[in-house]
Every structure is written in C-alpha cells, then in structure tokens.
C-alpha atoms as a PDB file:
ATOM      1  CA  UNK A   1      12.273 -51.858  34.950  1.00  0.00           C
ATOM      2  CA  UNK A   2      14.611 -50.725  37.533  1.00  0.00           C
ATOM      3  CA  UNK A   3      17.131 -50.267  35.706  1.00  0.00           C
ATOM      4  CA  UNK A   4      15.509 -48.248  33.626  1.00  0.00           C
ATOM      5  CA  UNK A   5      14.256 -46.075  36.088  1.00  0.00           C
ATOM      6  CA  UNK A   6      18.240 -45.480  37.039  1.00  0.00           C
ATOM      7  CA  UNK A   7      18.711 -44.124  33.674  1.00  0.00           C
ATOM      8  CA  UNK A   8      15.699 -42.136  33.757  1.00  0.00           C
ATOM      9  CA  UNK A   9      17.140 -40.493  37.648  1.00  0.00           C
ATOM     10  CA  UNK A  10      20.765 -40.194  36.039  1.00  0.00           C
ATOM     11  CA  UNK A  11      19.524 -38.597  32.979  1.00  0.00           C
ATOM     12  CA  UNK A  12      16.975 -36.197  35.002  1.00  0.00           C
ATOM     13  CA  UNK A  13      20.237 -35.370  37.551  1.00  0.00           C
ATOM     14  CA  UNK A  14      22.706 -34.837  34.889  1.00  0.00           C
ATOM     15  CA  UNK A  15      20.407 -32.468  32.731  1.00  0.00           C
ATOM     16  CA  UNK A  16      19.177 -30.819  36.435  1.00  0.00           C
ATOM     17  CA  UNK A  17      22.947 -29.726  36.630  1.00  0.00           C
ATOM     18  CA  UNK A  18      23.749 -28.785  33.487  1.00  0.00           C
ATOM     19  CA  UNK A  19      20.538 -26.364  33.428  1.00  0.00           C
ATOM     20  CA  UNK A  20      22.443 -25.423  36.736  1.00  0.00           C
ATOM     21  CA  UNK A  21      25.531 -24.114  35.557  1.00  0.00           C
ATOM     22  CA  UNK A  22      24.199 -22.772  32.125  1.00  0.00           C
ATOM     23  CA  UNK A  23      21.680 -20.428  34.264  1.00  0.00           C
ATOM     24  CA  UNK A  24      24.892 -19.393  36.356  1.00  0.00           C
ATOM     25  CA  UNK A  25      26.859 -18.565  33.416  1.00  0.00           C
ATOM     26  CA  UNK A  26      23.980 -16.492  31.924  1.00  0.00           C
ATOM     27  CA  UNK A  27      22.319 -15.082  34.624  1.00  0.00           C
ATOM     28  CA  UNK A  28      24.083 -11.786  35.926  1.00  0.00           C
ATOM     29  CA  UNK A  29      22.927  -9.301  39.076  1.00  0.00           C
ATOM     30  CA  UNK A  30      21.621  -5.812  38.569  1.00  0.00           C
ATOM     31  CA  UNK A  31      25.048  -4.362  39.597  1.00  0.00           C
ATOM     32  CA  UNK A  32      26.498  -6.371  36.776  1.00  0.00           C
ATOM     33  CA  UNK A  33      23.803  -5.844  33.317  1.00  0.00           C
ATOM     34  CA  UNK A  34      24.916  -3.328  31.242  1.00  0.00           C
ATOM     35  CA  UNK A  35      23.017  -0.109  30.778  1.00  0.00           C
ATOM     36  CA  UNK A  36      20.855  -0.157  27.851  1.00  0.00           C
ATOM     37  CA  UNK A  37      22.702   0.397  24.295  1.00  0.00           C
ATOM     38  CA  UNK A  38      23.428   3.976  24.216  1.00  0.00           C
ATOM     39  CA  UNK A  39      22.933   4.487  20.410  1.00  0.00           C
ATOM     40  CA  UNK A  40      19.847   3.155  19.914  1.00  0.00           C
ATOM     41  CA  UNK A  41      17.375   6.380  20.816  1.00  0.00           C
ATOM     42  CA  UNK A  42      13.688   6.353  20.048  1.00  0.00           C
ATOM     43  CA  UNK A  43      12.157   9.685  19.159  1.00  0.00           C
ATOM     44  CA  UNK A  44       8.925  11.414  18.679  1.00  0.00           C
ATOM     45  CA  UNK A  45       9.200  13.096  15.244  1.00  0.00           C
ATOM     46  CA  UNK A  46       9.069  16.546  14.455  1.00  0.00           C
ATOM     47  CA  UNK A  47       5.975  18.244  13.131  1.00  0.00           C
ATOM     48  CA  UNK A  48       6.689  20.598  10.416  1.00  0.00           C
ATOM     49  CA  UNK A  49       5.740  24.032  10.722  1.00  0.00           C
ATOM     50  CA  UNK A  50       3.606  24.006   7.928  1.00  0.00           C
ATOM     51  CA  UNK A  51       1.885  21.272   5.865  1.00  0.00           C
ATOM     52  CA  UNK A  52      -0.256  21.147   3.232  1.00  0.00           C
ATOM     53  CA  UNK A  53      -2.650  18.448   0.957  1.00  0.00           C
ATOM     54  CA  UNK A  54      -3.090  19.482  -2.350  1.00  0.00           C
ATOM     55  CA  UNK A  55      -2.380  23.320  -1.860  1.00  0.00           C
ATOM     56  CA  UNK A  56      -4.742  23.692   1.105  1.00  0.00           C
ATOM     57  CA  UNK A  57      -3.198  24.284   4.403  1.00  0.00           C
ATOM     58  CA  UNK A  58      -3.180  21.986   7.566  1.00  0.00           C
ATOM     59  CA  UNK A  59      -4.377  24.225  10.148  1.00  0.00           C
ATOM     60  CA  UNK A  60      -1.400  22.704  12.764  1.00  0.00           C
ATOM     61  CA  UNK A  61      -2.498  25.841  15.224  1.00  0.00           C
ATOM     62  CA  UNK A  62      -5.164  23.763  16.005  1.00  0.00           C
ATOM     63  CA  UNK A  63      -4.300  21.285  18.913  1.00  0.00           C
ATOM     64  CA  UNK A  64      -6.281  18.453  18.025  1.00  0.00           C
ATOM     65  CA  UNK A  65      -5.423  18.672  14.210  1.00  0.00           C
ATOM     66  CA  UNK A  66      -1.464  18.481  15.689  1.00  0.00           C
ATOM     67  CA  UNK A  67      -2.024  16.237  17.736  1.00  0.00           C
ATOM     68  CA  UNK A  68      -3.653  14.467  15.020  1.00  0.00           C
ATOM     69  CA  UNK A  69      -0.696  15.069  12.448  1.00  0.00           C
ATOM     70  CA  UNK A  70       1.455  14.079  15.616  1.00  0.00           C
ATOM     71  CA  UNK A  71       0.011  10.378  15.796  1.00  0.00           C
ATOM     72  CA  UNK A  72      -0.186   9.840  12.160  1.00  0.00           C
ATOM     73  CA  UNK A  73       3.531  10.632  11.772  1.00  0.00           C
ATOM     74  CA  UNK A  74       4.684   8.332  15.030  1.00  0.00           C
ATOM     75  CA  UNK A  75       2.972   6.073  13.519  1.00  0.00           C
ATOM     76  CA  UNK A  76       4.188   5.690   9.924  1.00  0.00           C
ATOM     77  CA  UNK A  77       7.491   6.587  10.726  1.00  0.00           C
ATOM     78  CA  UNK A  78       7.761   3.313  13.524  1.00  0.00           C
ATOM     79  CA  UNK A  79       5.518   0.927  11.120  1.00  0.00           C
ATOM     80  CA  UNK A  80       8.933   0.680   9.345  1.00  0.00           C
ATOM     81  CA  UNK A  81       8.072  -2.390   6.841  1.00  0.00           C
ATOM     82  CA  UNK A  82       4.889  -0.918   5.271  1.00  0.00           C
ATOM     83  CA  UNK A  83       6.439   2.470   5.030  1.00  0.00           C
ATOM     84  CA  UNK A  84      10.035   0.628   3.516  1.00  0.00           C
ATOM     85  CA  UNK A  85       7.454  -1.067   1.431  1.00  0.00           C
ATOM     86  CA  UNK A  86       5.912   2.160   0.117  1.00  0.00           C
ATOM     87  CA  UNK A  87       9.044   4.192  -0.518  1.00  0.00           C
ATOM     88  CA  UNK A  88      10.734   0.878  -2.590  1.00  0.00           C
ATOM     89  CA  UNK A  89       7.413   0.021  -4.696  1.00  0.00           C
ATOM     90  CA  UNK A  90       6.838   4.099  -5.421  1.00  0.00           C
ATOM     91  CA  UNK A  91       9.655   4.297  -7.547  1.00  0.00           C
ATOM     92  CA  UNK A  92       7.916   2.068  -9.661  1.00  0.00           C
ATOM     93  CA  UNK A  93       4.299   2.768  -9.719  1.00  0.00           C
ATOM     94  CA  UNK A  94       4.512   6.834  -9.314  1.00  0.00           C
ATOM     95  CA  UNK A  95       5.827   7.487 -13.069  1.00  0.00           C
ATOM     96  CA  UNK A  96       3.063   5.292 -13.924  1.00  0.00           C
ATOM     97  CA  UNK A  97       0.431   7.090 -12.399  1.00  0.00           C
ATOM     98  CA  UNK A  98       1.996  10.584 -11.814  1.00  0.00           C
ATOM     99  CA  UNK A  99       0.943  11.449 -15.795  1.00  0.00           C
ATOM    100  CA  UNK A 100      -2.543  10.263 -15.070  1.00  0.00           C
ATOM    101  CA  UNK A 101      -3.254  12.303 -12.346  1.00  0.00           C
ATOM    102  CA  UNK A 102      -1.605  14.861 -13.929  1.00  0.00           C
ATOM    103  CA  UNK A 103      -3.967  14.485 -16.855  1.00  0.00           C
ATOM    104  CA  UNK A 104      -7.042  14.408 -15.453  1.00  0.00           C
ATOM    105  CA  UNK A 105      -6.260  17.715 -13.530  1.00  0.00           C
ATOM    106  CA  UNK A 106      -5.929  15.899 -10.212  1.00  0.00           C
ATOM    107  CA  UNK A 107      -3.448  17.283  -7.789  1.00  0.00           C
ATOM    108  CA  UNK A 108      -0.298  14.908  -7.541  1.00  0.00           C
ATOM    109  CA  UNK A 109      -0.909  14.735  -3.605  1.00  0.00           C
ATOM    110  CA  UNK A 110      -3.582  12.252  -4.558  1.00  0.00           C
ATOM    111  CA  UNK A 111      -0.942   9.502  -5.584  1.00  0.00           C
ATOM    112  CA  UNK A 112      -0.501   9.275  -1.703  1.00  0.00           C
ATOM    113  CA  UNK A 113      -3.810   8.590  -0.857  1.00  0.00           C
ATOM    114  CA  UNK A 114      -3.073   5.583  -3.077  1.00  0.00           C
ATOM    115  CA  UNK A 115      -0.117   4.577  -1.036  1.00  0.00           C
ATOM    116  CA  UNK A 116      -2.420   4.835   2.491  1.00  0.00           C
ATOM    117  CA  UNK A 117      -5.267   2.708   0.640  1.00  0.00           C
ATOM    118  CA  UNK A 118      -3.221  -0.071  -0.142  1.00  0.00           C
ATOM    119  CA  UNK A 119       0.931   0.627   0.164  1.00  0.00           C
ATOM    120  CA  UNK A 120       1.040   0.370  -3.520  1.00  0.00           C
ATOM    121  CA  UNK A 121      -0.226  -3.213  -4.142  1.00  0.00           C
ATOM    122  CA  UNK A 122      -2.961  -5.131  -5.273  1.00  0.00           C
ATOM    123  CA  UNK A 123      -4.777  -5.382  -1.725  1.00  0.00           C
ATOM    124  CA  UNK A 124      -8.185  -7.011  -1.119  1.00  0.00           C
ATOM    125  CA  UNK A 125      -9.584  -5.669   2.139  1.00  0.00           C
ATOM    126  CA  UNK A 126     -11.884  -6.977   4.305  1.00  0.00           C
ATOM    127  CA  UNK A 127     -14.898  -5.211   2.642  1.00  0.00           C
ATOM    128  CA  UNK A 128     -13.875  -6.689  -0.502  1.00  0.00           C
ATOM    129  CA  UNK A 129     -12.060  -3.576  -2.013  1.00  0.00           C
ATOM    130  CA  UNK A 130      -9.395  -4.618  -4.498  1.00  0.00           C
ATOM    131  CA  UNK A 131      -6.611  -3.117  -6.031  1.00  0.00           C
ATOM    132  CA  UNK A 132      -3.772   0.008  -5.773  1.00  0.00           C
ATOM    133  CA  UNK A 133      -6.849   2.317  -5.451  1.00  0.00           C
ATOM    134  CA  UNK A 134      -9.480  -0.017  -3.236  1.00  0.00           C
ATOM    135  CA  UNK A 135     -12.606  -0.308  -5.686  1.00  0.00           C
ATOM    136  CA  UNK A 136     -15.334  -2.214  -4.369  1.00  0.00           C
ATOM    137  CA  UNK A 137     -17.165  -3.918  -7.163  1.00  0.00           C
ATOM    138  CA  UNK A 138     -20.155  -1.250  -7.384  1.00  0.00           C
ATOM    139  CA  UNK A 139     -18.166   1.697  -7.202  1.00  0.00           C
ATOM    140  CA  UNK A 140     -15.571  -0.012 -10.070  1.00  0.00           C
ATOM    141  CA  UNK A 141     -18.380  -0.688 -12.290  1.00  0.00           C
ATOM    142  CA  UNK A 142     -19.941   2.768 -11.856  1.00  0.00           C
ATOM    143  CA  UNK A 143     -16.815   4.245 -12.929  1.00  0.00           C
ATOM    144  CA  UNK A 144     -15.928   2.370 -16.108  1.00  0.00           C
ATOM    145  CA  UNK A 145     -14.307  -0.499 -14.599  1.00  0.00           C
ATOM    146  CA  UNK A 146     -14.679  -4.076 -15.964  1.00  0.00           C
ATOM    147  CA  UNK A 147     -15.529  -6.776 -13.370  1.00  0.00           C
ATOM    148  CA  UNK A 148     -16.529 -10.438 -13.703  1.00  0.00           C
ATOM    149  CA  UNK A 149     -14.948 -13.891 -13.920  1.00  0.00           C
ATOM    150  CA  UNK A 150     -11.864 -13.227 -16.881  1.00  0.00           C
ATOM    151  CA  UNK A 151     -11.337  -9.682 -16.462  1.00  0.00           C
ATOM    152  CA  UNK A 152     -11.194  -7.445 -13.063  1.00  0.00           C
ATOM    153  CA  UNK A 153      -9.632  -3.941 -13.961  1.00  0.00           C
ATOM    154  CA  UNK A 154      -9.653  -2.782 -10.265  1.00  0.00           C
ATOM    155  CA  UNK A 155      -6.192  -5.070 -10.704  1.00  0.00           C
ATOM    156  CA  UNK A 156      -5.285  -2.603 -13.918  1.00  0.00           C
ATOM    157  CA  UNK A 157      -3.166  -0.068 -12.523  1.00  0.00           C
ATOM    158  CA  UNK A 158      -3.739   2.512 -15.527  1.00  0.00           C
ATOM    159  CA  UNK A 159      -7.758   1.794 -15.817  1.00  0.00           C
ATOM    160  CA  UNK A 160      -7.793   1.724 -11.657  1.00  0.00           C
ATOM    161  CA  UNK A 161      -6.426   5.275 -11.432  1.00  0.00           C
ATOM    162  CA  UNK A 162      -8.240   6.476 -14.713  1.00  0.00           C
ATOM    163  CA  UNK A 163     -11.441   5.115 -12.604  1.00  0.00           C
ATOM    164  CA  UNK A 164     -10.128   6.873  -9.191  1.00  0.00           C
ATOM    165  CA  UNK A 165      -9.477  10.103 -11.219  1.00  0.00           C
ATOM    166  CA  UNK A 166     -12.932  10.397 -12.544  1.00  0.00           C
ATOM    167  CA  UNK A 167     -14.405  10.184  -8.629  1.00  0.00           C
ATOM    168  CA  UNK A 168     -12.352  12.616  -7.263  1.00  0.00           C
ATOM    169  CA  UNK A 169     -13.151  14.861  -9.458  1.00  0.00           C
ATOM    170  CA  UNK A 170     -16.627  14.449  -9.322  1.00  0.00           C
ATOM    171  CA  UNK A 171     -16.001  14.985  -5.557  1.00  0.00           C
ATOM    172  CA  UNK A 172     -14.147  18.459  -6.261  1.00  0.00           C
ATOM    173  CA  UNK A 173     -17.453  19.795  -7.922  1.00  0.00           C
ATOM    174  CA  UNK A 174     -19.591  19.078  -5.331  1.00  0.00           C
ATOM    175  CA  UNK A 175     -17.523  20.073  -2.553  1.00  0.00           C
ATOM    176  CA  UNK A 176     -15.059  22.654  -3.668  1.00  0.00           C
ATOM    177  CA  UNK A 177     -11.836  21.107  -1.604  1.00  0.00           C
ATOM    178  CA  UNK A 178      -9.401  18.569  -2.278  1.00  0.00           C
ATOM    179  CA  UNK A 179      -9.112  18.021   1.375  1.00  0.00           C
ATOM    180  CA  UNK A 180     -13.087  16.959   1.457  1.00  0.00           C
ATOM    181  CA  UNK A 181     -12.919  15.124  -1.585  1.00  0.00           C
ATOM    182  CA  UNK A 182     -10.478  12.946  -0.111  1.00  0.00           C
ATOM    183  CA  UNK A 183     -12.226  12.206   3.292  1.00  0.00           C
ATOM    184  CA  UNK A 184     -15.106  11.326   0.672  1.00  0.00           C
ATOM    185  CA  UNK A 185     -12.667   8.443  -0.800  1.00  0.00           C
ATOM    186  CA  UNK A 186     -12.830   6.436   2.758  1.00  0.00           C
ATOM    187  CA  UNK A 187     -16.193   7.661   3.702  1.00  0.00           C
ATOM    188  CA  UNK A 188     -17.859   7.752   0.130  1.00  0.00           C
ATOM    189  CA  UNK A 189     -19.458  10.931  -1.079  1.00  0.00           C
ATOM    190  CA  UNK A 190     -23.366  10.245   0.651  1.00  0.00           C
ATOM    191  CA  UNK A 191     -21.571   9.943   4.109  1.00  0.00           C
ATOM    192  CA  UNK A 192     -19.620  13.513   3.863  1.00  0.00           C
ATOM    193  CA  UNK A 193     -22.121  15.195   2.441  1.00  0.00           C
ATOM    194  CA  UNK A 194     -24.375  13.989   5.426  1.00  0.00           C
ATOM    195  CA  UNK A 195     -21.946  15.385   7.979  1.00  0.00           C
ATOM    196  CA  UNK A 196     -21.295  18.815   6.466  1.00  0.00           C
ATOM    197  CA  UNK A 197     -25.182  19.314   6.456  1.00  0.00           C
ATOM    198  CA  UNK A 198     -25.642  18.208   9.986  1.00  0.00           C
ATOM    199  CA  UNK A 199     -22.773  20.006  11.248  1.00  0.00           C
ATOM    200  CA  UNK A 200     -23.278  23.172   9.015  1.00  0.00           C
ATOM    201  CA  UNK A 201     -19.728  23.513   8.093  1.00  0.00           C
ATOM    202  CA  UNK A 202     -17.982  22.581   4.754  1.00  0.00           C
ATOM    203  CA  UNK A 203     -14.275  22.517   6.398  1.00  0.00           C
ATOM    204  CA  UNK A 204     -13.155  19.147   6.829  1.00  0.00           C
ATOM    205  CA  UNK A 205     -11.224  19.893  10.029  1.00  0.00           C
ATOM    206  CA  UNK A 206     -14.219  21.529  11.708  1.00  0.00           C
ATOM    207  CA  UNK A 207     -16.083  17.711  11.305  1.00  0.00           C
ATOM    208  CA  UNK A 208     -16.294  15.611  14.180  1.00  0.00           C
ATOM    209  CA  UNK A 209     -16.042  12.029  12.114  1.00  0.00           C
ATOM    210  CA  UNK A 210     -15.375   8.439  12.841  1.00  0.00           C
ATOM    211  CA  UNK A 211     -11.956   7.780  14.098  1.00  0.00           C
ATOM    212  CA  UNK A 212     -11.032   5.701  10.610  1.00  0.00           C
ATOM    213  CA  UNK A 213     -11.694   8.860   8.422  1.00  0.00           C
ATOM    214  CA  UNK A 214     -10.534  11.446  10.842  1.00  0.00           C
ATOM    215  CA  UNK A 215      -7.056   9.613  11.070  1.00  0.00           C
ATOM    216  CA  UNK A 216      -7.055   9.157   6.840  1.00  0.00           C
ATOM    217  CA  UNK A 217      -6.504  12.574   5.470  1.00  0.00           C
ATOM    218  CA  UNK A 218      -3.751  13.106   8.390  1.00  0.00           C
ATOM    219  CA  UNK A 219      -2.371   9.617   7.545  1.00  0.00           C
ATOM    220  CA  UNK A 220      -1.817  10.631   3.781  1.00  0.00           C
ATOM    221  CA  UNK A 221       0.084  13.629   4.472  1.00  0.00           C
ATOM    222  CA  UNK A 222       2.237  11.915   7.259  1.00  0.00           C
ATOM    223  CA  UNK A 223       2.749   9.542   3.806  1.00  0.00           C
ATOM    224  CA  UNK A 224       3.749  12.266   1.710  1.00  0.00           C
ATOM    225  CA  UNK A 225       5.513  13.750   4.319  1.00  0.00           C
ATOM    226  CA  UNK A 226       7.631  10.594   5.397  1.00  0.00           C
ATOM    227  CA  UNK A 227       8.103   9.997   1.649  1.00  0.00           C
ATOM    228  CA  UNK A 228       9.606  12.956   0.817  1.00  0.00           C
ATOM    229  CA  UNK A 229      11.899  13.094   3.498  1.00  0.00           C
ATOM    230  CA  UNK A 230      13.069   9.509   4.231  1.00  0.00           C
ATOM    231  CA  UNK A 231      16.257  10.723   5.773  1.00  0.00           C
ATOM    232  CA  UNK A 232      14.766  13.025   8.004  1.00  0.00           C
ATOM    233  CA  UNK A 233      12.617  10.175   9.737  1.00  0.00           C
ATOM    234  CA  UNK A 234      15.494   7.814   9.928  1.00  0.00           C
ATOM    235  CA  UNK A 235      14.951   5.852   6.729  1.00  0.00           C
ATOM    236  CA  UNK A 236      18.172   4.830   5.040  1.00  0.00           C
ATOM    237  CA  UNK A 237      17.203   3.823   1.784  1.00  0.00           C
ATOM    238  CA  UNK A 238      19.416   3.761  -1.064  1.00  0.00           C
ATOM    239  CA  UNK A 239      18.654   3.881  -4.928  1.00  0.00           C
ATOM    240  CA  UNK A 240      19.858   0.194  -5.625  1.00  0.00           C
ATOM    241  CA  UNK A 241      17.070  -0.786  -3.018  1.00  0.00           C
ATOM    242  CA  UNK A 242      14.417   0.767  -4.953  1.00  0.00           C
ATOM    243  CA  UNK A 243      12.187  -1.034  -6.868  1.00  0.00           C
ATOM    244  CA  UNK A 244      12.985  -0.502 -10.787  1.00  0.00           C
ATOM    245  CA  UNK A 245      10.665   0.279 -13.237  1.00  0.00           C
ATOM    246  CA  UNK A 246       9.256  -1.969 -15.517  1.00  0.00           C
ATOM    247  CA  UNK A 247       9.490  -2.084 -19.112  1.00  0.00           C
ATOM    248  CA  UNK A 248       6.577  -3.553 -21.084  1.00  0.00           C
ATOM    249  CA  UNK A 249       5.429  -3.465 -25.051  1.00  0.00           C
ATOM    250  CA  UNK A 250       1.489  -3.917 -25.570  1.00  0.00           C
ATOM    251  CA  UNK A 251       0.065  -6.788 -27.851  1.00  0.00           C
ATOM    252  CA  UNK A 252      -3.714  -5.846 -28.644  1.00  0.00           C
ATOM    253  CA  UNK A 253      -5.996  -8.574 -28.427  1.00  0.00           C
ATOM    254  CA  UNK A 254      -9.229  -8.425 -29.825  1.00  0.00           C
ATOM    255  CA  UNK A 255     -10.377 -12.461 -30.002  1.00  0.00           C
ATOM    256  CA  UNK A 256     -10.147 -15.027 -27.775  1.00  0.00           C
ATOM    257  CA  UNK A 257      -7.412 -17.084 -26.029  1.00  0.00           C
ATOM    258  CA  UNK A 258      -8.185 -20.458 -25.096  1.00  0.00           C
ATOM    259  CA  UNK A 259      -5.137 -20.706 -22.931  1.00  0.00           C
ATOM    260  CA  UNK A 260      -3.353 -18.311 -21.354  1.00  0.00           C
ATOM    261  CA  UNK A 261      -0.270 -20.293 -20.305  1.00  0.00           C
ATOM    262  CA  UNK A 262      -0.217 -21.364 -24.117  1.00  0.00           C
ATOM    263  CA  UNK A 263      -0.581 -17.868 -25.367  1.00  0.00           C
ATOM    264  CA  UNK A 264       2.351 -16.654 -22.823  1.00  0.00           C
ATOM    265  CA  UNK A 265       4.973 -19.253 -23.810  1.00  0.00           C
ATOM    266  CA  UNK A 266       4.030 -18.251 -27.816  1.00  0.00           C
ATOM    267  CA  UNK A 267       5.018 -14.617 -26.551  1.00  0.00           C
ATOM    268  CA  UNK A 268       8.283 -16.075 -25.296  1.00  0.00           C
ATOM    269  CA  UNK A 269       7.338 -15.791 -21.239  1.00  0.00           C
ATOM    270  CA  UNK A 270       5.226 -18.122 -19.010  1.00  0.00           C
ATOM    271  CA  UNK A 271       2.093 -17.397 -17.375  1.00  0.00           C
ATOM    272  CA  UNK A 272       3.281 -16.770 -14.106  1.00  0.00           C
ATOM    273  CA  UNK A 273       4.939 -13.115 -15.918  1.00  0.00           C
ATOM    274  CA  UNK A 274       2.026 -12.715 -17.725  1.00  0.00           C
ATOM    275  CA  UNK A 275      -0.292 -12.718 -14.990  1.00  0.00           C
ATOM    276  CA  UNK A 276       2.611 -10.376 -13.005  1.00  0.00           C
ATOM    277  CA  UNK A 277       2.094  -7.687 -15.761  1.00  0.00           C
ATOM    278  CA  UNK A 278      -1.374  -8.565 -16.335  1.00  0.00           C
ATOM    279  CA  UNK A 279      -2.838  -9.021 -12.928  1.00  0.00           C
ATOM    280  CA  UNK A 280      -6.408  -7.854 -14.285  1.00  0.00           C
ATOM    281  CA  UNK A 281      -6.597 -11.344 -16.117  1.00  0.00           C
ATOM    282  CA  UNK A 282      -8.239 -13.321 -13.490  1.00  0.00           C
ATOM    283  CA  UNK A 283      -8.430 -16.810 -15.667  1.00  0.00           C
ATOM    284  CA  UNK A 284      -6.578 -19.233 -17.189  1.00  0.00           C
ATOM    285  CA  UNK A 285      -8.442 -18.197 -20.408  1.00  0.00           C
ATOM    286  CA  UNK A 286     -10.002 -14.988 -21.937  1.00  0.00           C
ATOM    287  CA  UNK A 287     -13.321 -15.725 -23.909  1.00  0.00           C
ATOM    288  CA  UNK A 288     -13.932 -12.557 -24.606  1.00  0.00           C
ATOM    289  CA  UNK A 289     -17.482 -13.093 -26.048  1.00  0.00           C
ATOM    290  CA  UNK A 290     -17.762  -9.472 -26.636  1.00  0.00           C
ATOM    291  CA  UNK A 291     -14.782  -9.146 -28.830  1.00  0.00           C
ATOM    292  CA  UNK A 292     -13.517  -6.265 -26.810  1.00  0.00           C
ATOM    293  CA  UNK A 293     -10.076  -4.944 -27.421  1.00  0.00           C
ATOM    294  CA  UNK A 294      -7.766  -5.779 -24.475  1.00  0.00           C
ATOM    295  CA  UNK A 295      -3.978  -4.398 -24.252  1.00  0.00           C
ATOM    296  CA  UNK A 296      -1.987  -7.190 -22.606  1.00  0.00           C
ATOM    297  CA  UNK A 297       1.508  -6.603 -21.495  1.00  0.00           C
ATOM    298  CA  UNK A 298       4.775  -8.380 -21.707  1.00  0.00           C
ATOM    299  CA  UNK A 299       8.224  -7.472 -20.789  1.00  0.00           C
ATOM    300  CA  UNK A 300      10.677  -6.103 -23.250  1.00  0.00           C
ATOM    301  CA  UNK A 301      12.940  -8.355 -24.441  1.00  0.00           C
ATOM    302  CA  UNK A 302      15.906  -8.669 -22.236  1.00  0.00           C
ATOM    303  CA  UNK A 303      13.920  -6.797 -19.016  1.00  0.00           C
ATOM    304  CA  UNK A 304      14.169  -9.590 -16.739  1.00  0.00           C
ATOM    305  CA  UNK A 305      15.267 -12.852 -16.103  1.00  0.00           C
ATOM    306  CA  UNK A 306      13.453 -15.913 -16.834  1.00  0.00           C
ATOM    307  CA  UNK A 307      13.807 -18.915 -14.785  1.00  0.00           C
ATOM    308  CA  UNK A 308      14.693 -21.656 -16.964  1.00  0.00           C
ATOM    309  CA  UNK A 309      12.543 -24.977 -16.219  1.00  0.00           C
ATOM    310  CA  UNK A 310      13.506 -27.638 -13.880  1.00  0.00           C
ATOM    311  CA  UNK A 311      15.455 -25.225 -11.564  1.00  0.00           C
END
C-alpha cells in the first residue's frame, strides 16, 4: 500500500511539472501575443442601390425595409455552409425547374423562394412540410400531389414545383403582386388576406407581420442576390465544385413491383440509386392497386459510378 501511494505522489509530481513547463512554453504576456491576423476582415455587406423580386421594386428608401434587406444579407452571406450548399446544389436543380416555372408563367425569381424553403433538398420541417418546395400533406393533396404509404410526390421534384406553380398563381389572381403571393407561401393565403383587410393596405411592405414572414420575402432576395453575385460576397466557388447535372432516361410503369431492390438490379443499378433518383418512392415495393402510370428514373448508362459489392 505504501508503496503504491509513492508511485501515485511521483506520478502526481512528475505530471504537476510537466503541466508546469508546457504552460510556460505556451503561455505568452500581452506585450508578447501578436496582433490579430491582419487579413482576415469581417464586413457588413453592401446593399445594392436597387433590388427587385419578380419585377417589383424593393422600396430600400424605406429604413426599416433596409434595414430589413441589411439583416437578411449579413445573414446569408456569414451562414456560409447553407449558402455554399445552395449555390453547389443550384446548378443542378435550376435547369430542372427553371422550364417549369417558366411554363406555367411564373416569374423565375420564384426558384429562390425554393432555395430559402429548403436550400434545395428534400427537407422535412418541424411542421411536417416535405420536400424542395415544403408541402404539408393537405396543401400537396389539394394541389395534385400524391401522398400515402408507396408514393409521396412532395419528394418529386418536377410534380413538387408543377404543384407549387399552380398556388402561386392562384395567389397572383387574388392579390395582384408577386411580392404578396410570396409572403402567402410562408403565411398561406387565409393569413395574408386577413392582414391586408385589417390593415387596409394591399402593399406587402406597408404590413406589420410576424417576424418569420416579414424576414422571408427579404431573405429570398438576399438569396437571389448572394447567388448571383458569389464573388461579390466573398464566395469563391469554382465550376468543378458545382454540383453536375444529372442524366436520367424514364421507364413507365404501369403494374406493380413486388420488389424494388429486385426491380433496380434488373435495370442494372441497386436500390440505393433508385431511391436517389426516385426519392418519391417511399417503399420497398409499389402495389400500385390503381394501375396508375408512374415514370421512374434511372441514370444513363455510363452517368455515374457504381460501387461494386463487397467494397
């Protein structure tokens, strides 16, 4: 016993001396730390003179809408992995739904209200919305959306923004601005309506709203903003780290698949790519007791690599 305890007193001296000489080493006076690095500079960003959403002008001579354009661009130019994020994944995802907008007559502005919903991903949020355009389950199925246990096309980019396209557009007719319409998309058409009554205006920066759909409008223009000038708020990016495109060929299906890990290996892929291009399919199977048509995807041939088994 005592001689343990002398080992235990060595070992606590020796380590009490070491820790000694390590803090001296380290430890320098204020005369002697360097100043802080002189390249690294942290700025507030620039305002634009003028900005717009969809054609209609920010008025930016108003001090709270500034100041409001102000936060919303500090903020998404320092919350640097979401907005790397959004500029790498857009190069993907914006020719796919640039045409659809485009289509459907709605302003191309609108693809970065996508990009503040859910940074271009298939996001559930705490409410329960799903998907690149943040359906929740009533809203998707009023809007021609299939939901249930196989098949959830809030995951379908195409159908998502087809879905999206037909509700803001229903917004523009009943309130005559882009801008309103998409305040409507976070606070839902009942809730805007409401506030332009009570507060006898139909300008959307003349309401006095919630803080969450106050900031939104201002946060997708910061996103377009940001977006289309990476450079000018310090974002390096460079074309190889983009995202690339990716190509697919369609296979209609208008039966049943009793396995879908079966039916992606007779396709020449595995069912962790099929359900990559296919995130809608939410089973392992797809009954399909309606005999429905379905377009599935797979990559063309030679569009990827495959990782071989036992790797």
């Amino acid at each position: 016993m005592k001689k343990n305890r002398a080992y235990f007193v060595a070992g606590f001296l020796s380590a009490a001396i070491l820790l000694f000489f390590l803090g001296s080493a380290v430890y320098k006076s204020k005369d002697e730390q360097t100043d802080f690095p002189q390249g690294y500079r942290i700025i507030s960003p620039e305002v634009p003179a003028e900005l717009d959403f969809s054609g209609e002008r920010v008025p930016l001579e108003n001090f709270e809408v500034y100041e409001r354009m102000d936060r919303e661009l500090i903020i998404n130019t320092y919350y640097h992995s979401a907005t790397i994020l959004s500029i790498k994944r857009a190069n993907r995802w914006f020719p796919v739904i640039e045409p659809i907008l485009e289509k459907n007559g709605i302003p191309d502005d609108f693809k970065y209200l996508m990009v503040a919903e859910s940074g271009i991903s298939n996001a559930i949020s705490p409410a329960d919305a799903v998907g690149f355009w943040q359906f929740i389950e009533g809203s998707a199925l009023k809007y021609g959306l299939e939901v249930n246990d196989e098949v959830d096309e809030r995951y379908h980019v195409e159908k998502s923004t087809e879905a999206a396209c037909l509700y803001l557009n229903e917004a523009y007719i009943l309130f005559g601005s882009w801008t309103v319409a998409a305040a409507s998309y976070n606070m839902g058409i009942p809730g805007v309506t409401k506030q332009l009554e009570r507060q006898k205006t139909n300008n959307y920066y003349n309401l006095v709203l919630n803080e969450e759909t106050s900031r939104y409008v201002a946060r997708i223009i910061a996103l377009k903003e940001i977006m289309n000038n990476p450079e000018k708020y310090g974002f390096d990016i460079k074309e190889d780290d983009l995202y690339n495109e990716l190509p697919t060929k369609e296979i209609e299906v208008s039966g049943s698949i009793v396995n879908l890990a079966d039916f992606a290996l007779e396709k020449g892929i595995n069912y962790k790519i099929l359900k990559l291009y296919n995130p809608w399919l939410r089973d392992i199977a797809l009954k399909n007791v309606n005999n429905k048509t379905y377009s599935i995807k797979i990559p063309e041939m030679g569009s990827i690599e495959m990782i071989k088994e036992g790797n």
